[in-house]
PDB file of N, CA and C in Angstrom:
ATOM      1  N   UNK A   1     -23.667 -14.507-209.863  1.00  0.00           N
ATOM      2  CA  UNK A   1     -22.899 -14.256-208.680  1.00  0.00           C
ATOM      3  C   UNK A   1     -22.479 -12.789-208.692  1.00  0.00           C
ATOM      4  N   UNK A   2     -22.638 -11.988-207.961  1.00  0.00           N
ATOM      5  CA  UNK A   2     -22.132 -10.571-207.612  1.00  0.00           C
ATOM      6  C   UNK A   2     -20.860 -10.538-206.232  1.00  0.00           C
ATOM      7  N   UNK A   3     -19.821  -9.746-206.537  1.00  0.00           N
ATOM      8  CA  UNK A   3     -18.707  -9.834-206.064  1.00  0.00           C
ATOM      9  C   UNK A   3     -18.586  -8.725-205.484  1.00  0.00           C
ATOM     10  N   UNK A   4     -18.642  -8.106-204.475  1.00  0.00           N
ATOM     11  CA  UNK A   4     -18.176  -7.014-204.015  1.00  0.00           C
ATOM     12  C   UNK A   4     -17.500  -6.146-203.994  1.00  0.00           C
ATOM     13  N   UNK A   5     -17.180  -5.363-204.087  1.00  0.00           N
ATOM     14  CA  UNK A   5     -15.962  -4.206-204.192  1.00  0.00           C
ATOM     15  C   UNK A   5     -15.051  -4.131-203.234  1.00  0.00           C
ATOM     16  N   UNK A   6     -16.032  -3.693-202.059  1.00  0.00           N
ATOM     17  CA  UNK A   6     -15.825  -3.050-200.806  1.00  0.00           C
ATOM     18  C   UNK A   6     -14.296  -4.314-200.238  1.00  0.00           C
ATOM     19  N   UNK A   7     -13.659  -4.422-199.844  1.00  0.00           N
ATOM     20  CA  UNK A   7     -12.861  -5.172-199.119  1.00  0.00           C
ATOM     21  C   UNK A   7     -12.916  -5.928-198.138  1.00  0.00           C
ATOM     22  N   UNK A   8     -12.562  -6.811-197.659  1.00  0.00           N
ATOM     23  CA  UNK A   8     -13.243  -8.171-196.579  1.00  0.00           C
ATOM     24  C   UNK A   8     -12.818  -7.394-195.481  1.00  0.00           C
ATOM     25  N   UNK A   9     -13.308  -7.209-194.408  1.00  0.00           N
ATOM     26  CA  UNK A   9     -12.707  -6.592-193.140  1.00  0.00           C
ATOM     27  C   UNK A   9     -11.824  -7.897-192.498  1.00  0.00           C
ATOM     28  N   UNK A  10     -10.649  -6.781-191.673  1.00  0.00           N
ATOM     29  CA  UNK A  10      -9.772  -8.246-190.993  1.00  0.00           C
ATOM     30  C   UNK A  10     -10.405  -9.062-190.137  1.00  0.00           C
ATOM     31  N   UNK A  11      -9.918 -10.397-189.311  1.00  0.00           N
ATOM     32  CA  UNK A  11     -10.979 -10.310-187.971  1.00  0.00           C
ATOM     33  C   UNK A  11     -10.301  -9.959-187.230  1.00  0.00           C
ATOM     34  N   UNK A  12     -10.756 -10.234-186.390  1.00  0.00           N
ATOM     35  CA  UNK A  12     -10.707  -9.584-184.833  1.00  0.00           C
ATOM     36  C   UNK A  12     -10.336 -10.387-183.581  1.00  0.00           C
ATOM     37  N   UNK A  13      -9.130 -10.660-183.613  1.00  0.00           N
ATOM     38  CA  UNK A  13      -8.771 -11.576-182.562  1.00  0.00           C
ATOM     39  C   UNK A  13      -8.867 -11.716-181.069  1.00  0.00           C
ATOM     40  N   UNK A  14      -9.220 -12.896-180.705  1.00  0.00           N
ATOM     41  CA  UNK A  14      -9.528 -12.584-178.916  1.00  0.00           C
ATOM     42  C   UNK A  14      -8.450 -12.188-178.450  1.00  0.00           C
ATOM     43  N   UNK A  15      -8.622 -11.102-177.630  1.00  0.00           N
ATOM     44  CA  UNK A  15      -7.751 -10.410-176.129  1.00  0.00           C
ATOM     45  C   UNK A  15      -7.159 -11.671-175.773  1.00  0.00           C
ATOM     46  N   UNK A  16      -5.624 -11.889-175.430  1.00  0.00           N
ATOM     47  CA  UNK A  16      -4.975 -12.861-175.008  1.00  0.00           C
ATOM     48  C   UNK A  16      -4.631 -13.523-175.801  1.00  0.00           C
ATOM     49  N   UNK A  17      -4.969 -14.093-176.791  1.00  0.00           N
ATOM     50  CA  UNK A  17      -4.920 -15.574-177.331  1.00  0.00           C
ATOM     51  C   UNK A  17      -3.552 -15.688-178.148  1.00  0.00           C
ATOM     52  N   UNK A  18      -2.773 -16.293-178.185  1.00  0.00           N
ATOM     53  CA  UNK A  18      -1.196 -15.851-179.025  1.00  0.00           C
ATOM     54  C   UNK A  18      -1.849 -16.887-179.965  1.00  0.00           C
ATOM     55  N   UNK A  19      -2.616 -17.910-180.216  1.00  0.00           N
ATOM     56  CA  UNK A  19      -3.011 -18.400-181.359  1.00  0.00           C
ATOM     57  C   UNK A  19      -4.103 -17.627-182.505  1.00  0.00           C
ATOM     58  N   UNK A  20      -4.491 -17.063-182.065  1.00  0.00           N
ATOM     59  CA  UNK A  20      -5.514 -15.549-182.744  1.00  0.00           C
ATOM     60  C   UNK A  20      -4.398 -14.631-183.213  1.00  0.00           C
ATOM     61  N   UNK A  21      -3.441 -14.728-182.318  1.00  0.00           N
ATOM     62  CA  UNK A  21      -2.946 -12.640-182.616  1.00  0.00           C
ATOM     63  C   UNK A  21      -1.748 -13.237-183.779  1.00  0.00           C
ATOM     64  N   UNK A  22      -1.228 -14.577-183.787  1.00  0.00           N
ATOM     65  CA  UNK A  22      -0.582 -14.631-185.251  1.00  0.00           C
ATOM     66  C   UNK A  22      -1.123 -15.209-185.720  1.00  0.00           C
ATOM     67  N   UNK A  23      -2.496 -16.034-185.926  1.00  0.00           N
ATOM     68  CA  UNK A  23      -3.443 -15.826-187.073  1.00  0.00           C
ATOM     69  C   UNK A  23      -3.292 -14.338-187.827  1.00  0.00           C
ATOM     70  N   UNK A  24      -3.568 -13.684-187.375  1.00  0.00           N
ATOM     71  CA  UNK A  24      -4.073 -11.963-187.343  1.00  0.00           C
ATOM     72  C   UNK A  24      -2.813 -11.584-188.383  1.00  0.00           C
ATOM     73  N   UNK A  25      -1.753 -11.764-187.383  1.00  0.00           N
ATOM     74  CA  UNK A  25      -0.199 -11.171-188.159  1.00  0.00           C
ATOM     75  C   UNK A  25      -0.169 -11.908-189.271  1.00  0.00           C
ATOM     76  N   UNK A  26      -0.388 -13.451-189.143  1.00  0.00           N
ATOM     77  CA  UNK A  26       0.208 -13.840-191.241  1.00  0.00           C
ATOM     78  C   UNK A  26      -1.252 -13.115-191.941  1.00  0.00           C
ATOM     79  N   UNK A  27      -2.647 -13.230-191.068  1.00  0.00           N
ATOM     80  CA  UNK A  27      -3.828 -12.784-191.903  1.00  0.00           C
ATOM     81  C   UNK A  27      -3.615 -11.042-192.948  1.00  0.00           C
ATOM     82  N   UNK A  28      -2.853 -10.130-192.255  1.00  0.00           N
ATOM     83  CA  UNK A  28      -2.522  -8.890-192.540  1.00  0.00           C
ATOM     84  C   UNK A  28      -0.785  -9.317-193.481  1.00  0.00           C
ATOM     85  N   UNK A  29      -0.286 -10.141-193.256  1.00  0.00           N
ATOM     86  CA  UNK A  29       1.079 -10.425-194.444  1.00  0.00           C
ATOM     87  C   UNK A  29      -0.010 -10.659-195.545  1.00  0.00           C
ATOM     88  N   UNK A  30      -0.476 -11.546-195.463  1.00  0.00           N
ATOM     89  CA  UNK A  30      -1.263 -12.419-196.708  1.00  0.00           C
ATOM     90  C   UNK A  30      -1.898 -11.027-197.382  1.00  0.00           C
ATOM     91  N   UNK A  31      -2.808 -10.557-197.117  1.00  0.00           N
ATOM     92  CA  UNK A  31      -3.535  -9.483-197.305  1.00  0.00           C
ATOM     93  C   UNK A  31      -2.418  -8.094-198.153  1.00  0.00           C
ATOM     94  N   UNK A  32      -1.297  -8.171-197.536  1.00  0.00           N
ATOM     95  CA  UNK A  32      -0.219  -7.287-198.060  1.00  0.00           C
ATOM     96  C   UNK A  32       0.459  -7.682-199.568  1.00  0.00           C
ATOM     97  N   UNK A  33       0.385  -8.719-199.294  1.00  0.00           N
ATOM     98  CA  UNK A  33       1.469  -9.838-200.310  1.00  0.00           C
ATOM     99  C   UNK A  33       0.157 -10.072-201.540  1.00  0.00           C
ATOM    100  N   UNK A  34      -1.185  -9.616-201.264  1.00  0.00           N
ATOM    101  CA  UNK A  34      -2.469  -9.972-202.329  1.00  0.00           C
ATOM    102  C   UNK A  34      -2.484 -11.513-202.526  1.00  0.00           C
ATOM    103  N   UNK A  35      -2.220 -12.003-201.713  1.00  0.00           N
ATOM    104  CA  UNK A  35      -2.348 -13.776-201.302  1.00  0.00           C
ATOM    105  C   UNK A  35      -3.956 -14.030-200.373  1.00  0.00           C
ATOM    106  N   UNK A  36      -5.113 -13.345-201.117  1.00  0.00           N
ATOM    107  CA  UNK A  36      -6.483 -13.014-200.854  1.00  0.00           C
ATOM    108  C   UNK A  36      -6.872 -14.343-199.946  1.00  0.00           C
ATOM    109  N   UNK A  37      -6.580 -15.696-200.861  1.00  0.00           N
ATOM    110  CA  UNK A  37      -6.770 -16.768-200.431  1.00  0.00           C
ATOM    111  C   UNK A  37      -6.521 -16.914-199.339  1.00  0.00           C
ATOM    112  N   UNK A  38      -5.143 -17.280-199.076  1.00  0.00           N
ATOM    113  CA  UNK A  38      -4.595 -17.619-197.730  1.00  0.00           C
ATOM    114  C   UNK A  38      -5.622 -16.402-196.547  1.00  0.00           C
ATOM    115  N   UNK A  39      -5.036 -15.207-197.175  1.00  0.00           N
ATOM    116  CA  UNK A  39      -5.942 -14.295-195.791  1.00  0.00           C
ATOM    117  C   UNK A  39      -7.174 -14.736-195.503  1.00  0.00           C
ATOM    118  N   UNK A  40      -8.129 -15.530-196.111  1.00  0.00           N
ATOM    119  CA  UNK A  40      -9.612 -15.535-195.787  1.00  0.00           C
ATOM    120  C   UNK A  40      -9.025 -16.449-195.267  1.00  0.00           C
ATOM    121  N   UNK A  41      -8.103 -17.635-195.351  1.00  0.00           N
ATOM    122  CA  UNK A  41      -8.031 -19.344-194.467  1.00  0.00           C
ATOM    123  C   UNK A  41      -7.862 -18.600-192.802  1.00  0.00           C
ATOM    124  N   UNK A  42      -7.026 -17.870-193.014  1.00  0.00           N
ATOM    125  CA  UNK A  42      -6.363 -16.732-191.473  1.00  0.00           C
ATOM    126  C   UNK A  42      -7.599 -16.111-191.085  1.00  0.00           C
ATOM    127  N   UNK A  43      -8.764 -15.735-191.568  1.00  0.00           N
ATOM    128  CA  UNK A  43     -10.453 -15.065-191.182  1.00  0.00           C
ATOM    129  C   UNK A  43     -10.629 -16.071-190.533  1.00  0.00           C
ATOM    130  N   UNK A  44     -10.971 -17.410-191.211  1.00  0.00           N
ATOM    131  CA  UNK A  44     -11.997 -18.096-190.401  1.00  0.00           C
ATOM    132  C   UNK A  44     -11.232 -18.953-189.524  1.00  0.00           C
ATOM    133  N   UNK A  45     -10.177 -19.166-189.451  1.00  0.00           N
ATOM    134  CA  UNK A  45      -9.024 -19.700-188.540  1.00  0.00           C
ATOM    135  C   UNK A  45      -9.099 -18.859-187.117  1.00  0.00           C
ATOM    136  N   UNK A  46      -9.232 -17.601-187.196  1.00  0.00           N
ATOM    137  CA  UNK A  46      -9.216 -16.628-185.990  1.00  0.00           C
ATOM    138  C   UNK A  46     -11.080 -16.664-185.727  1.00  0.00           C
ATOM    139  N   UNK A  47     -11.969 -17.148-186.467  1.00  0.00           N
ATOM    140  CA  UNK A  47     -13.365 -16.851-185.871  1.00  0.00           C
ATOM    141  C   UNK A  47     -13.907 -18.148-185.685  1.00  0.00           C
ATOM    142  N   UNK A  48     -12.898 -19.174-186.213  1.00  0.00           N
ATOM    143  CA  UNK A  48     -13.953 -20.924-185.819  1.00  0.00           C
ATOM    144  C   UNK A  48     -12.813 -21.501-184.478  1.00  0.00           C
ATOM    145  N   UNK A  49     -11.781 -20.240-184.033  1.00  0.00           N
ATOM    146  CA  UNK A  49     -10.713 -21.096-183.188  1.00  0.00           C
ATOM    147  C   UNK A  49     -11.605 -20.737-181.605  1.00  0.00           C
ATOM    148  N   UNK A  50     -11.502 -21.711-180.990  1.00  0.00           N
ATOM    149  CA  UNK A  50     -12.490 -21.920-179.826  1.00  0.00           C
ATOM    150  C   UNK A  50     -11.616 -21.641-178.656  1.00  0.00           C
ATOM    151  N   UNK A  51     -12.604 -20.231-177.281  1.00  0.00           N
ATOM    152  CA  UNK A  51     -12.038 -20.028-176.987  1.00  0.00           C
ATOM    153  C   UNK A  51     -12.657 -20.508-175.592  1.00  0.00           C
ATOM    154  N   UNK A  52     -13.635 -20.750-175.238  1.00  0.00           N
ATOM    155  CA  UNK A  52     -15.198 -21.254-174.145  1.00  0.00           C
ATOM    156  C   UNK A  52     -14.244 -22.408-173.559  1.00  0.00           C
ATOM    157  N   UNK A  53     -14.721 -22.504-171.842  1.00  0.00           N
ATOM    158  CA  UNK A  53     -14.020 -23.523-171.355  1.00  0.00           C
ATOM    159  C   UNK A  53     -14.783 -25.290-171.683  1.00  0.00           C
ATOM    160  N   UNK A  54     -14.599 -26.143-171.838  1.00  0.00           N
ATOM    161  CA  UNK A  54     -15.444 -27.003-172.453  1.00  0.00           C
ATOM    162  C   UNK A  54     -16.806 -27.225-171.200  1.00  0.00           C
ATOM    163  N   UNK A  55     -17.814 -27.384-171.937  1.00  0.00           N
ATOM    164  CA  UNK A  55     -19.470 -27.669-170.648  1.00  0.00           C
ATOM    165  C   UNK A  55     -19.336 -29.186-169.859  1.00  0.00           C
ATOM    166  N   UNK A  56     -18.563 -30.001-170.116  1.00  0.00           N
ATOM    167  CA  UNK A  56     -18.197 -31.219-168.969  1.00  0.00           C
ATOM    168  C   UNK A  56     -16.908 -31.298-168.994  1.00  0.00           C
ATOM    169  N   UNK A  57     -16.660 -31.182-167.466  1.00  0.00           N
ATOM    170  CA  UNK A  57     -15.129 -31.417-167.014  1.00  0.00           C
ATOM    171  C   UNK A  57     -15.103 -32.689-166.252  1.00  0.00           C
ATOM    172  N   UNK A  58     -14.070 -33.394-166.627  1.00  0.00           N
ATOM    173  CA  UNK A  58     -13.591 -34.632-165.998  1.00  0.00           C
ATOM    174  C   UNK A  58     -12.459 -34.296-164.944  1.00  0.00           C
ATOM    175  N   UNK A  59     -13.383 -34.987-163.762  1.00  0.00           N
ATOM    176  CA  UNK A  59     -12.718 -34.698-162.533  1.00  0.00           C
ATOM    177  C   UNK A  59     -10.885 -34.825-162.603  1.00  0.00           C
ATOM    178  N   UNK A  60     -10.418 -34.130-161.989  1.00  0.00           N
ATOM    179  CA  UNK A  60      -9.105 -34.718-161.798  1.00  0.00           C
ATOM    180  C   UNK A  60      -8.775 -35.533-160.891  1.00  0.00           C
ATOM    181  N   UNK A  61      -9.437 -35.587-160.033  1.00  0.00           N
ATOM    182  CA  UNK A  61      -9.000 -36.868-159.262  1.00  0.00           C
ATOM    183  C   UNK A  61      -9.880 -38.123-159.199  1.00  0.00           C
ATOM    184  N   UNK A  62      -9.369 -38.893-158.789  1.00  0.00           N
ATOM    185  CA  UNK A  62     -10.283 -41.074-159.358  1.00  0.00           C
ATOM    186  C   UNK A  62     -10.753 -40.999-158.279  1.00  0.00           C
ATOM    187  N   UNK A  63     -11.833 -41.525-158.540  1.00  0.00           N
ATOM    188  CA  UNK A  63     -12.523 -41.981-157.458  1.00  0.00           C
ATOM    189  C   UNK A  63     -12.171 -42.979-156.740  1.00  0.00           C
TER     190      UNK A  63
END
């Protein structure tokens, strides 16, 4: 296994999203505090959090 040097880049949170942008904020505490772990859970938390409107919408009104 080879380990990198270089440092994990932060991510990059979507424009708008207040569930991304304090991902982001504890992701950069964690990262401060050398709590490596937690910051990568805050990476993929801000890049697997879904932002696409869903592809079938259920009508709102009954037929």
């Amino acid at each position: 296994m080879v380990l990198s040097v270089d440092p994990v880049p932060p991510a990059v949170p979507a424009p708008g999203c207040a569930t991304c942008a304090l991902a982001a904020e504890r992701e950069r505490y964690c990262r401060r505090t050398h709590d490596h772990s937690a910051a990568a859970d805050f990476r993929v938390e801000i890049r697997s959090h879904p932002h696409d409107e869903p592809q079938a919408m259920l009508p709102r009104e009954r037929p």
